[in-house]
Protein backbone atom coordinates (compact mmCIF):
# COMPACT_ATOMS: atom_id res chain seq x y z
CA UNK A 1 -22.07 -13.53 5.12
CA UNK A 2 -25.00 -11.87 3.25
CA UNK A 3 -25.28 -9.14 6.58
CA UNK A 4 -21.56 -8.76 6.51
CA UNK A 5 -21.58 -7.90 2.74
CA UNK A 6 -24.28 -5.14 2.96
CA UNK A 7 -22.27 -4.13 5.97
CA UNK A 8 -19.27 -3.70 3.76
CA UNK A 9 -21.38 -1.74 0.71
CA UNK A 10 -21.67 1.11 3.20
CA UNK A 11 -17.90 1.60 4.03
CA UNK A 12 -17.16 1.10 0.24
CA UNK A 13 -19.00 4.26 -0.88
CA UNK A 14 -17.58 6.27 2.27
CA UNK A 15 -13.86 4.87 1.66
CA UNK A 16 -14.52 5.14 -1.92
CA UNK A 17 -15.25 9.43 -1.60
CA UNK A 18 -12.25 9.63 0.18
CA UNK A 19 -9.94 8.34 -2.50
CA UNK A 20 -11.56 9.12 -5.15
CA UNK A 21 -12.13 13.35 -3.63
CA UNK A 22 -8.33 13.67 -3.41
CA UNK A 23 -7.40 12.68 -6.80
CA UNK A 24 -10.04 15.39 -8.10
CA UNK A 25 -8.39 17.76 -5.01
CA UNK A 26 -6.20 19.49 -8.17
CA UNK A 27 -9.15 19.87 -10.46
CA UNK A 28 -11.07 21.36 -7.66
CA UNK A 29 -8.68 23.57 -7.14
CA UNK A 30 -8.47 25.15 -10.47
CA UNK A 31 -12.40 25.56 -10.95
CA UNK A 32 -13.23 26.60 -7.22
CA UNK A 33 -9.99 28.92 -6.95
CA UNK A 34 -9.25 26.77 -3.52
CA UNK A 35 -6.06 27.65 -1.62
CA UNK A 36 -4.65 25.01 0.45
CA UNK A 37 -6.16 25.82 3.25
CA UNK A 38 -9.70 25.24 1.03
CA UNK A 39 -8.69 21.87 0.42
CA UNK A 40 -7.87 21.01 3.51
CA UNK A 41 -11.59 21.71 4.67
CA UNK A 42 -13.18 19.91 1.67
CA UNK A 43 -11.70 16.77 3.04
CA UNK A 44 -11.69 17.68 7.32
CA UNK A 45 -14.94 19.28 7.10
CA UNK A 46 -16.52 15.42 6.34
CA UNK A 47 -14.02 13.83 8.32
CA UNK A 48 -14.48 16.24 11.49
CA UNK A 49 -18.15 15.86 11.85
CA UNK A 50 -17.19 12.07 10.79
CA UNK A 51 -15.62 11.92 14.25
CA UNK A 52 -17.68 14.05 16.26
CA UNK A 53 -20.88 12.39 15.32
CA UNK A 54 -19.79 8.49 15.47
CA UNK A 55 -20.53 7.78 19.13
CA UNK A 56 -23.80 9.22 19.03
CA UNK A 57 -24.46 7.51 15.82
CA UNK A 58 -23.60 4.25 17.94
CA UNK A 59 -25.70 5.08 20.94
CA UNK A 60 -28.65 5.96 18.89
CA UNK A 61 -28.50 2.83 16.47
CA UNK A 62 -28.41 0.85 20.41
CA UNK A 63 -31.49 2.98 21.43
CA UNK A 64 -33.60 3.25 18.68
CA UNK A 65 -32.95 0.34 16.08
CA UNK A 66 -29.77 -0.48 14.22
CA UNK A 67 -31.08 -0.96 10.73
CA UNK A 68 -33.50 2.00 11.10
CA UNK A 69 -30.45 4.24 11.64
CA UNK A 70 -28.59 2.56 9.02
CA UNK A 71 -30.71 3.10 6.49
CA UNK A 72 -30.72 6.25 7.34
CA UNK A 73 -27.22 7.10 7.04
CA UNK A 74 -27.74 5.84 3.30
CA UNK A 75 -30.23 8.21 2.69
CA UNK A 76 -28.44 10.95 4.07
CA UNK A 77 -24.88 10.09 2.47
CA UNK A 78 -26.64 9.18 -0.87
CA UNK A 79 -28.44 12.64 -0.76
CA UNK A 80 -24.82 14.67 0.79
CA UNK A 81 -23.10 13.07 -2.43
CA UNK A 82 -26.10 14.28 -5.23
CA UNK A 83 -25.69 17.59 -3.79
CA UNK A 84 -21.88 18.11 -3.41
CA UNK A 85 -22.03 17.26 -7.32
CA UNK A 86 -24.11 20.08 -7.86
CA UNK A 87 -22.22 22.73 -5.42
CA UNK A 88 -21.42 25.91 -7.07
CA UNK A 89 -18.74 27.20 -4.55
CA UNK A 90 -16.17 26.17 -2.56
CA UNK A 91 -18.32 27.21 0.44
CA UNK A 92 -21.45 25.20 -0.86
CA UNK A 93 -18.94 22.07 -1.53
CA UNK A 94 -17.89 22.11 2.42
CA UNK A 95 -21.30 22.12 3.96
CA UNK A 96 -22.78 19.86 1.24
CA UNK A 97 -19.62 17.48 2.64
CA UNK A 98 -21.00 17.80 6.09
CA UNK A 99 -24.21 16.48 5.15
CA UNK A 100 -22.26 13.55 3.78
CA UNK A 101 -20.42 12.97 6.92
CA UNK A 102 -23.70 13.42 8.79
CA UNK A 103 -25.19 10.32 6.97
CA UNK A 104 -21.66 8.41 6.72
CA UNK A 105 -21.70 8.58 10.56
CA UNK A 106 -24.72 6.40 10.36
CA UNK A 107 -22.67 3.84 8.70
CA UNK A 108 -19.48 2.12 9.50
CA UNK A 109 -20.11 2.04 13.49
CA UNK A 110 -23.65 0.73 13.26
CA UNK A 111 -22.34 -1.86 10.35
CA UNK A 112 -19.80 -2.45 12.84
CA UNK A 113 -22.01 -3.12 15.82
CA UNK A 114 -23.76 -5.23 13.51
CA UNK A 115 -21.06 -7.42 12.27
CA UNK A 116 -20.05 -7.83 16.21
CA UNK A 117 -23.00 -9.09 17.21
CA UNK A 118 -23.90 -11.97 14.04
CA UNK A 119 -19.80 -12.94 14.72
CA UNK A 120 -19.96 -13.77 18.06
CA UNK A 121 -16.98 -16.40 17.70
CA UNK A 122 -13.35 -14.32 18.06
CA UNK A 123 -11.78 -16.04 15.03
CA UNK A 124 -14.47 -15.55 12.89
CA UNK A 125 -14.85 -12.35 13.99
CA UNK A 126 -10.73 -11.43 13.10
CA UNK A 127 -11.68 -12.81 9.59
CA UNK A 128 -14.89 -10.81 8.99
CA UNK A 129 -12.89 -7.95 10.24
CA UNK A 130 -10.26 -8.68 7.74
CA UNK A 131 -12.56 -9.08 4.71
CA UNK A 132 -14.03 -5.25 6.07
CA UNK A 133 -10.25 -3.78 5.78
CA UNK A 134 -10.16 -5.46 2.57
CA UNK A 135 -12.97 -3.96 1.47
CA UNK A 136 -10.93 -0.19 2.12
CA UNK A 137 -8.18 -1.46 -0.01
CA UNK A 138 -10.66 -2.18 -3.02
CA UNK A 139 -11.81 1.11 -2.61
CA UNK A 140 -7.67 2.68 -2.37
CA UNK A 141 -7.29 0.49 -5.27
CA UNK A 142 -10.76 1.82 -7.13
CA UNK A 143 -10.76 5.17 -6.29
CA UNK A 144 -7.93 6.83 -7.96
CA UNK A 145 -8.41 4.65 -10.81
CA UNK A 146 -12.41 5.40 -10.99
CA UNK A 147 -11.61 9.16 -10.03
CA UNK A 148 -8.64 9.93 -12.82
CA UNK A 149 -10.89 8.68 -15.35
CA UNK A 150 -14.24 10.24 -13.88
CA UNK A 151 -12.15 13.77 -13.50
CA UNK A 152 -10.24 13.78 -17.37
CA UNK A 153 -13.17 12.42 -18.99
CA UNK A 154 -16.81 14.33 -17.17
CA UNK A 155 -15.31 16.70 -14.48
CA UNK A 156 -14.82 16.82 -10.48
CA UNK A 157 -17.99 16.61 -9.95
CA UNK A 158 -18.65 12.82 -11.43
CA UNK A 159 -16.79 11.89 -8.50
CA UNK A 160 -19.50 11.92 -6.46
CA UNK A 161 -22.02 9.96 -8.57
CA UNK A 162 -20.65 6.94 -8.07
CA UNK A 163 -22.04 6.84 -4.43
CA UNK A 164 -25.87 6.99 -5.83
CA UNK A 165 -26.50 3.44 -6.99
CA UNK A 166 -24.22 1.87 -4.41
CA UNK A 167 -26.22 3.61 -2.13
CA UNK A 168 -29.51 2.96 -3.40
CA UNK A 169 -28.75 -0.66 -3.99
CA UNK A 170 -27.78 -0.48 -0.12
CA UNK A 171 -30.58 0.79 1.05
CA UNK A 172 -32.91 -2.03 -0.87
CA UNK A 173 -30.85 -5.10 0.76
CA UNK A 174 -30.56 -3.39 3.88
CA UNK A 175 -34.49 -3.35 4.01
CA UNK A 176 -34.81 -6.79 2.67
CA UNK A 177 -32.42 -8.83 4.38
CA UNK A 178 -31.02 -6.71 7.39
CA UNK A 179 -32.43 -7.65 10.81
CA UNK A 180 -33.32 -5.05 13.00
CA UNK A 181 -31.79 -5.26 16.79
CA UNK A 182 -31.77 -3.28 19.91
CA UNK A 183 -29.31 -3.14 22.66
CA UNK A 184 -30.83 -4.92 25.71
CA UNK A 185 -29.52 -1.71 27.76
CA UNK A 186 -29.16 1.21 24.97
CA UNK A 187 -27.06 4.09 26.69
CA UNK A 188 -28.49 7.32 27.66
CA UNK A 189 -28.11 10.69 25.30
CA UNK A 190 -25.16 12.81 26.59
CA UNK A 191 -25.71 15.96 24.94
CA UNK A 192 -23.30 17.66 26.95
CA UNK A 193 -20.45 15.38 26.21
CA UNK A 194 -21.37 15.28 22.67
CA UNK A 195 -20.89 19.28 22.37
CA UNK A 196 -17.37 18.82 24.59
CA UNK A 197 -16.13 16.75 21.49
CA UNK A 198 -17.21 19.00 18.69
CA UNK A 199 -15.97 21.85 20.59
CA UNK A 200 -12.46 19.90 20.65
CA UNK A 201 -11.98 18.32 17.19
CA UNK A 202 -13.92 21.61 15.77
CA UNK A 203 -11.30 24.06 17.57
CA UNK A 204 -8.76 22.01 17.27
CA UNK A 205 -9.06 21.57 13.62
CA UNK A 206 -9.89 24.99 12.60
CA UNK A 207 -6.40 26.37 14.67
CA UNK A 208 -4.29 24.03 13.28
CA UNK A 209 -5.72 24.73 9.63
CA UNK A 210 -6.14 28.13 9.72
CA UNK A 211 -2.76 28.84 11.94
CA UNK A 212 -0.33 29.32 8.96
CA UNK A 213 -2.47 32.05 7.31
CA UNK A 214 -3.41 34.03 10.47
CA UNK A 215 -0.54 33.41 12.32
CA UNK A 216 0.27 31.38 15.44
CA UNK A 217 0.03 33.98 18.05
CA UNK A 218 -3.49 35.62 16.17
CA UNK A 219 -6.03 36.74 18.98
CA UNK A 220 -8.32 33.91 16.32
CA UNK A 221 -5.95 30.98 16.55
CA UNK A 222 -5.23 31.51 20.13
CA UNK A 223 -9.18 31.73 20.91
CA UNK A 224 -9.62 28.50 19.33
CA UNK A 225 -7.00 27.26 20.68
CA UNK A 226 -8.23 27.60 24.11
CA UNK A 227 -11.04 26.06 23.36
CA UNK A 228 -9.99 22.94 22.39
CA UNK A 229 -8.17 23.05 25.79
CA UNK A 230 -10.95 24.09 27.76
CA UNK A 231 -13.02 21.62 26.02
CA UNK A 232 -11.10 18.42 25.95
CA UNK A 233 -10.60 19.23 30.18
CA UNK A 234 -14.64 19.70 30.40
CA UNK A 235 -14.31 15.99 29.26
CA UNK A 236 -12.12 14.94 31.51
CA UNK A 237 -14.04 15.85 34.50
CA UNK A 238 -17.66 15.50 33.23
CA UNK A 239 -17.69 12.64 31.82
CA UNK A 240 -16.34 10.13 34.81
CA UNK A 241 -19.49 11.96 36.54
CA UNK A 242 -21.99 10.70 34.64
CA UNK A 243 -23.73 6.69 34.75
CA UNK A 244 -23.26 6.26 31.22
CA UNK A 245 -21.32 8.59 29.46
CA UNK A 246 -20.45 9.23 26.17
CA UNK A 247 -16.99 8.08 26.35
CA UNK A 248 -16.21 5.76 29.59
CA UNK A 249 -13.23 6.91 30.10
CA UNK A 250 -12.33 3.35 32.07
CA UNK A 251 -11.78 1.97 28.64
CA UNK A 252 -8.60 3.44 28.27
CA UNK A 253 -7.31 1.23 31.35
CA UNK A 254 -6.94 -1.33 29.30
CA UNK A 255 -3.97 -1.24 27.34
CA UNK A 256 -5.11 -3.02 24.46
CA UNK A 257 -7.58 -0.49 23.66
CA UNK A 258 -5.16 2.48 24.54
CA UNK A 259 -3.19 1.28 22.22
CA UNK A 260 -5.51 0.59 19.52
CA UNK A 261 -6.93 4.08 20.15
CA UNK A 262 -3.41 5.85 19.68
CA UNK A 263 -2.51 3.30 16.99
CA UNK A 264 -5.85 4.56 14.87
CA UNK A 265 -4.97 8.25 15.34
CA UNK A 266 -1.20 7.60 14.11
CA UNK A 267 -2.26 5.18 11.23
CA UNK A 268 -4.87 7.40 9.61
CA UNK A 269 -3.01 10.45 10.33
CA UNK A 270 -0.28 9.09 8.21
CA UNK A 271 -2.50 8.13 5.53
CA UNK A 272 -4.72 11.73 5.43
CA UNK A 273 -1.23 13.15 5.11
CA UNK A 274 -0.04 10.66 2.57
CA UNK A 275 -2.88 10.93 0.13
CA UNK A 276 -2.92 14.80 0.24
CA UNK A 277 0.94 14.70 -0.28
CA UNK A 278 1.23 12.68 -3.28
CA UNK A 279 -2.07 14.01 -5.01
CA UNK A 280 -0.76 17.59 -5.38
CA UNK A 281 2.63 16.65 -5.85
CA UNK A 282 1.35 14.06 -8.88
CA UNK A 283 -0.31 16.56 -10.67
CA UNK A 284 0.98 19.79 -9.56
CA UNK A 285 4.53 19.25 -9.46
CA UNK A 286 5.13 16.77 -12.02
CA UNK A 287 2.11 17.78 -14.05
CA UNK A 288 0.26 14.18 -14.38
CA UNK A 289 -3.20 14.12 -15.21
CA UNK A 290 -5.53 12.87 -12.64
CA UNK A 291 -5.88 9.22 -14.10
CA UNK A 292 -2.09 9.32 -14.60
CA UNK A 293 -1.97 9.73 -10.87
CA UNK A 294 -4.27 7.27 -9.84
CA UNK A 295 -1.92 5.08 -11.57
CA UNK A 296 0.80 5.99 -9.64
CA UNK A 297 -0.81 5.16 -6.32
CA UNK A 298 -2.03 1.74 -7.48
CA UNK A 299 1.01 0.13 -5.99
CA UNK A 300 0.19 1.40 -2.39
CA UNK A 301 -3.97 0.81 -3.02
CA UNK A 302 -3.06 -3.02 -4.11
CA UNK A 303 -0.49 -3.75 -1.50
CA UNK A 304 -3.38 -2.45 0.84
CA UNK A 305 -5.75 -4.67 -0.69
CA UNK A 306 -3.77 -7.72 -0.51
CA UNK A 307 -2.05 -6.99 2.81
CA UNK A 308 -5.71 -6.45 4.92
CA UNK A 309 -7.35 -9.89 4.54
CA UNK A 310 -4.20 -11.90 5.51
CA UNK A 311 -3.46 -8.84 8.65
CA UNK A 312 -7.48 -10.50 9.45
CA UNK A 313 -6.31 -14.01 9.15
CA UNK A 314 -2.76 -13.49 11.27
CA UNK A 315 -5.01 -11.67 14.10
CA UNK A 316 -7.28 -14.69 14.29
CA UNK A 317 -4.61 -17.13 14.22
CA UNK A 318 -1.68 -15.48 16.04
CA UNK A 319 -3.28 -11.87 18.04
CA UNK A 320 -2.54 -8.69 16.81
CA UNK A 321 0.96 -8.54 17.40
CA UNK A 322 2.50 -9.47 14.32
CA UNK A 323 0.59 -7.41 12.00
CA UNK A 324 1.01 -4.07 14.53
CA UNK A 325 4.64 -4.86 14.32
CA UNK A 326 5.06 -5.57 10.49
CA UNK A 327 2.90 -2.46 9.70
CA UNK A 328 4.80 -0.20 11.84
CA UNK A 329 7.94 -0.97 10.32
CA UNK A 330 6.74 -0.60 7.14
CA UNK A 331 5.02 2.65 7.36
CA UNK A 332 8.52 3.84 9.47
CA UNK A 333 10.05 2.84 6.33
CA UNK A 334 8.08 4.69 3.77
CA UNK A 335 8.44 7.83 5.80
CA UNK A 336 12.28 7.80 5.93
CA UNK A 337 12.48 6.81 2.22
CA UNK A 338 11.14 10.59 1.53
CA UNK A 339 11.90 12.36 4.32
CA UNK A 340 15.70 11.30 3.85
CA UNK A 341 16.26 9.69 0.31
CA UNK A 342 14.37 11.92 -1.74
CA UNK A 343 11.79 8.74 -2.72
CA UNK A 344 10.17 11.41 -5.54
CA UNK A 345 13.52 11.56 -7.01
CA UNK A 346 13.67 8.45 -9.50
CA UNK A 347 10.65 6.47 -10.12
CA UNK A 348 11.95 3.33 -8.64
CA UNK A 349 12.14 4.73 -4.85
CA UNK A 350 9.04 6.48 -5.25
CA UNK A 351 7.50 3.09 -5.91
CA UNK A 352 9.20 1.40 -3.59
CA UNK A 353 8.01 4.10 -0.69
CA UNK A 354 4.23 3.14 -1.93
CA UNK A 355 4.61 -0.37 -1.69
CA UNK A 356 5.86 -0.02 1.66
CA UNK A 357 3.43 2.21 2.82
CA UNK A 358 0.83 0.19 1.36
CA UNK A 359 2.25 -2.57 3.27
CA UNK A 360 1.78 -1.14 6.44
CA UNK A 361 -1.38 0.49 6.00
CA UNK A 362 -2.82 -3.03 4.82
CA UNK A 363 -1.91 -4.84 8.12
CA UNK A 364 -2.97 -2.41 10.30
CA UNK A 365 -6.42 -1.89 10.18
CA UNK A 366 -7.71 -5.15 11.70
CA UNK A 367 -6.03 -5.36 14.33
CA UNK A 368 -6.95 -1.71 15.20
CA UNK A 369 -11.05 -2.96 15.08
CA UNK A 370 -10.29 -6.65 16.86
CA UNK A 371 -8.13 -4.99 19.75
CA UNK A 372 -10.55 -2.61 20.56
CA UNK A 373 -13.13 -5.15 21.22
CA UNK A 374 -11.69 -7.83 22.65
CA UNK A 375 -12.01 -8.36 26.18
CA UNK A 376 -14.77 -5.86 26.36
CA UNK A 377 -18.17 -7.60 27.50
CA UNK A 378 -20.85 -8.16 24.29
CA UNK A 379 -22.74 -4.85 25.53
CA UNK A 380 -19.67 -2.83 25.53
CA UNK A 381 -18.75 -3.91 22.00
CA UNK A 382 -20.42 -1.55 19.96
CA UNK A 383 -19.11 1.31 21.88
CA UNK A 384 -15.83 0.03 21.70
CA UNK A 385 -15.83 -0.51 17.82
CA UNK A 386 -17.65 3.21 17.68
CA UNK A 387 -14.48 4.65 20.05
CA UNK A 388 -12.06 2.88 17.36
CA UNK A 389 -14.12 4.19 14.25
CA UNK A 390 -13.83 8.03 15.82
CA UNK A 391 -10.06 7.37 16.44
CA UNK A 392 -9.60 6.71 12.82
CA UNK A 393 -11.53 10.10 11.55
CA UNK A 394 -9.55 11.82 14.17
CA UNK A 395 -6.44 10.59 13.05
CA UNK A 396 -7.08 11.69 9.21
CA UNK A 397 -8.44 15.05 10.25
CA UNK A 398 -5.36 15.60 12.06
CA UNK A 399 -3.46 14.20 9.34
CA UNK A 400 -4.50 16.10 6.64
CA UNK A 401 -4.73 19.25 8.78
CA UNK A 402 -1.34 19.14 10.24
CA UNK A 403 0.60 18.11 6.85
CA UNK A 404 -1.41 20.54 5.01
CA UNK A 405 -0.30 23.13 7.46
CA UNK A 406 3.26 22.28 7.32
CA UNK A 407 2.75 22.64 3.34
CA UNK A 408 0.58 25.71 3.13
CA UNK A 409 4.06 27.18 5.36
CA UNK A 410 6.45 26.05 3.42
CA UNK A 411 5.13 26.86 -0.46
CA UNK A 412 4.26 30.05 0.61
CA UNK A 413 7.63 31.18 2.37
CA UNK A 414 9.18 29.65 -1.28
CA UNK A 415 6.96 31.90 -3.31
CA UNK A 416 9.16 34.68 -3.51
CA UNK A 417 12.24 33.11 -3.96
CA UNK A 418 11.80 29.80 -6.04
CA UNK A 419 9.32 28.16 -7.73
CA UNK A 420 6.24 26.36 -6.67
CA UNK A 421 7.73 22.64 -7.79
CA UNK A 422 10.96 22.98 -5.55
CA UNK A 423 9.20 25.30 -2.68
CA UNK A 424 6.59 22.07 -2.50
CA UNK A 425 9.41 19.60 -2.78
CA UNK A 426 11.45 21.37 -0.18
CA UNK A 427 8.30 21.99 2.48
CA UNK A 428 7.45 18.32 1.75
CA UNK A 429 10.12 17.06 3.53
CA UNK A 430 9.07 17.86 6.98
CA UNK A 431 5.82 16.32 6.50
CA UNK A 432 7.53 13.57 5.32
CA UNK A 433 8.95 12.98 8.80
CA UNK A 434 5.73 13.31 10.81
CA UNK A 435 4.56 10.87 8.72
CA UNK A 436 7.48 8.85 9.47
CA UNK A 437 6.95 9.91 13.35
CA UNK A 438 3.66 8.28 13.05
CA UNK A 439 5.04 4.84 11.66
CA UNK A 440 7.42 4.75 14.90
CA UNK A 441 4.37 5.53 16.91
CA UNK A 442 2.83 2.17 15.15
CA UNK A 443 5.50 0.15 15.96
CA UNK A 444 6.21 1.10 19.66
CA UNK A 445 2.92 1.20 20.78
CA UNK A 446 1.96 -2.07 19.02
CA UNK A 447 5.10 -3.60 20.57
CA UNK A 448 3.92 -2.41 24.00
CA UNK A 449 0.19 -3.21 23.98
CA UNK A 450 -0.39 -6.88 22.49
CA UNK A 451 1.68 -8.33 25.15
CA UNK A 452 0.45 -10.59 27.87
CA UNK A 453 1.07 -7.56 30.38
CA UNK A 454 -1.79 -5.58 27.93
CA UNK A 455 -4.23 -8.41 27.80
CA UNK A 456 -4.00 -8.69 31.21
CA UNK A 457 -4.71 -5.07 32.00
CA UNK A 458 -8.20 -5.70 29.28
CA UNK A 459 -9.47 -8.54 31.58
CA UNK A 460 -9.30 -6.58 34.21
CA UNK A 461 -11.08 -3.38 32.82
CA UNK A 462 -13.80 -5.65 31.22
CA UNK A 463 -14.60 -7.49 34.53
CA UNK A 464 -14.71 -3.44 36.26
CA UNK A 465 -17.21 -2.67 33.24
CA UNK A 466 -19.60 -5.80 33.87
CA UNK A 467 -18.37 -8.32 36.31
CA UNK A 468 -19.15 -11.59 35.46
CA UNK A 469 -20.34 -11.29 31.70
CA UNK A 470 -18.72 -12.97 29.04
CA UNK A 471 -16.41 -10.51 27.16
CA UNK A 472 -17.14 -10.36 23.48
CA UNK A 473 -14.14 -12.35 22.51
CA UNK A 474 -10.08 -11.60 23.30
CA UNK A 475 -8.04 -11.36 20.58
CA UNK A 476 -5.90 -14.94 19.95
CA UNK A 477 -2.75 -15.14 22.46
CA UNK A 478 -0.99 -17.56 20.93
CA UNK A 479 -1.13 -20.37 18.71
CA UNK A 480 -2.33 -22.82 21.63
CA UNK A 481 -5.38 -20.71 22.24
């Protein structure tokens, strides 16, 4: 319990920035004369190299000592956040995040890998994976709260301070009481595939950002583009060539962790495009302060809070079917509220659209983490967990990129002919429904994959991966189990 709560201080200050960054987004704004398209990168620049680091993070932590590269990633993170306080431009604030990422991708796999490995038995492992997605809705529940009053009361850049003693106090119990381990087998660098990734999330990223100012059919945004094409099909054929690639692409013949892998992207895509939603509209539309608006969110942070320890609990008791299901139909919900009913409209909807989205964020983050590593033998766990952790960065880089595309479009077609507060209303309400698209995606997929068809299809790719081992624990079929 001691491991898993140092474990958890890590994702607290990287969950923490998060919430906390885009309640100051407004603020940020105003002193750094950002467009949308700058804030945008201030968030995808951390989460993008987030996600394109994470699996080498993981290998390396196998290769060369989990705590060493843990500690690390504190150092690094704690160092990313002193400096983006400091950053003069918008320009400085975007690499200073990357530095940030650099060290957070040190983090939340390896503490994952670690947590694995010390909860070896399946249900305890559901409930230490519930008490970790608690530990997200603390910080949804903190951070706008800590941020509003850091931003009206010191400025932005307080925002960032708050990761320095966490940090710190880390990095002391991590050297006192964290055990250092190996993998018996650590994986081999794949340098190639690594660069394959960033050339796909990078190029993706930067086409679908940068699309509505250029223009979609710009010789730039094309050229990207293609990149991202040519890139993600360099995976797909040089990566089933190699012994031990980066990503083992027979992972995704299990269902369970297909699933989990689309259910990440569509989860945290929603929530990227959630938070960046509501944070401009809060203060820029309706003209709340920042604490005001962390206010506002509480009902979504708290039903996330409350909803992720007992999503752990049902997982270890009943699988991961009941929680996928509930969230989906919850976030679905939440979507259709504003993308239909005009939730912003009266107070009362707009909470209620929250609370449901909280609802469904809550119970869907442990399952996403327990279905992608069970079945998989103990050596393949860490990968597994690492795969699930890049799907979730992925999925909010997307998110934020993609709705703040859609928004970027529509306020600045509205320019001319309305104002601001009813152009942003008005483009909001597309977003709104990929948002809502990504609930459905929730729900169907979880439907489909945490059947007994799925788990079958998972004992069958584990026993490909490492015939004979024991798998690192499959999720709870039933209540019989």
């Amino acid at each position: 319990m001691l491991v898993l709560s140092i474990c958890c201080m890590s994702l607290l200050i990287v969950s923490l920035d998060n919430t906390i960054l885009n309640v100051a987004l407004p603020s940020m704004q105003k002193e750094l004369h950002a467009t949308v398209a700058g804030l945008q990168w201030t968030i995808d620049a951390y989460t993008l190299v987030l996600a394109s680091l994470l699996m080498l993070a993981g290998s390396t932590a196998d290769r060369i000592g989990r705590r060493r590269v843990f500690k690390t990633g504190l150092v690094l993170f704690t160092l990313g956040s002193l400096l983006c306080s400091l950053a003069p431009t918008l320009e400085s604030l975007v690499a200073f995040r990357m530095v940030q990422a650099v060290g957070g991708s040190m983090l939340n796999p390896v503490a994952m890998s670690i947590i694995t490995n010390t909860f070896t038995d399946p249900r305890e492992r559901a409930r230490a994976i519930g008490a970790w997605g608690a530990v997200v809705g603390i910080a949804m529940a903190a951070g706008p709260l800590i941020g509003g009053l850091l931003v009206d009361s010191v400025g932005w850049r307080s925002i960032f301070w708050i990761n320095i003693p966490i940090g710190i106090a880390a990095f002391i119990l991590t050297w006192r009481y964290v055990p250092e381990s190996r993998a018996p087998k650590p994986r081999r660098p794949d340098p190639v595939g690594q660069l394959l990734v960033i050339g796909v999330l990078g190029a993706l990223t930067y086409a679908i950002i940068e699309a509505p100012q250029a223009g979609l059919t710009s010789p730039l945004i094309l050229s990207f583009a293609a990149v991202a094409v040519l890139s993600f099909a360099g995976l797909l054929l040089y990566e089933p060539r190699r012994a031990e690639p980066l990503i083992d692409l027979r992972f995704f013949r299990s269902a369970p962790f297909s699933g989990a892998t689309v259910i990440a992207i569509s989860a945290f895509a929603a929530l990227g495009g959630f938070l960046f939603l509501n944070t401009l509209y809060l203060q820029n539309v309706r003209g709340l302060s920042a604490l005001h608006a962390g206010l506002y969110i509480l009902p979504m942070a708290a039903m996330t809070f409350l909803c992720a320890p007992l999503s752990g609990r049902l997982v270890g008791n009943r699988g991961p079917r009941i929680p996928l299901l509930v969230s989906g139909t919850a976030m679905t919900a939440s979507g259709v509220l504003f993308a239909a009913f005009d939730a912003e409209a009266t107070d009362a909807l707009l909470f209620t659209g929250y609370v449901l989205f909280g609802l469904g964020f809550g119970m869907v983050n442990a399952p996403i983490t327990n279905t992608a590593v069970s079945g998989m033998p103990l050596s393949q766990a860490g990968v597994a967990a690492a795969v699930a952790s890049t799907s979730r960065q992925i999925g909010q880089t997307l998110g934020v990129a993609v709705i703040g595309a859609v928004l970027a479009a529509g306020t600045a077609g509205a320019v001319a002919s309305a104002s601001y507060k009813t152009g942003f209303v008005k483009a909001s309400h597309p977003a709104w429904w990929i948002i809502t698209a990504c609930g459905v995606c929730v729900l169907l997929v979880g439907a489909l994959t945490s059947g007994a068809w799925a788990r079958r299809t998972a004992r069958r790719t584990a026993e490909r991966l490492e015939p004979g081992a024991p798998d690192s624990g499959t999720a709870v079929e039933g209540p019989g189990r």
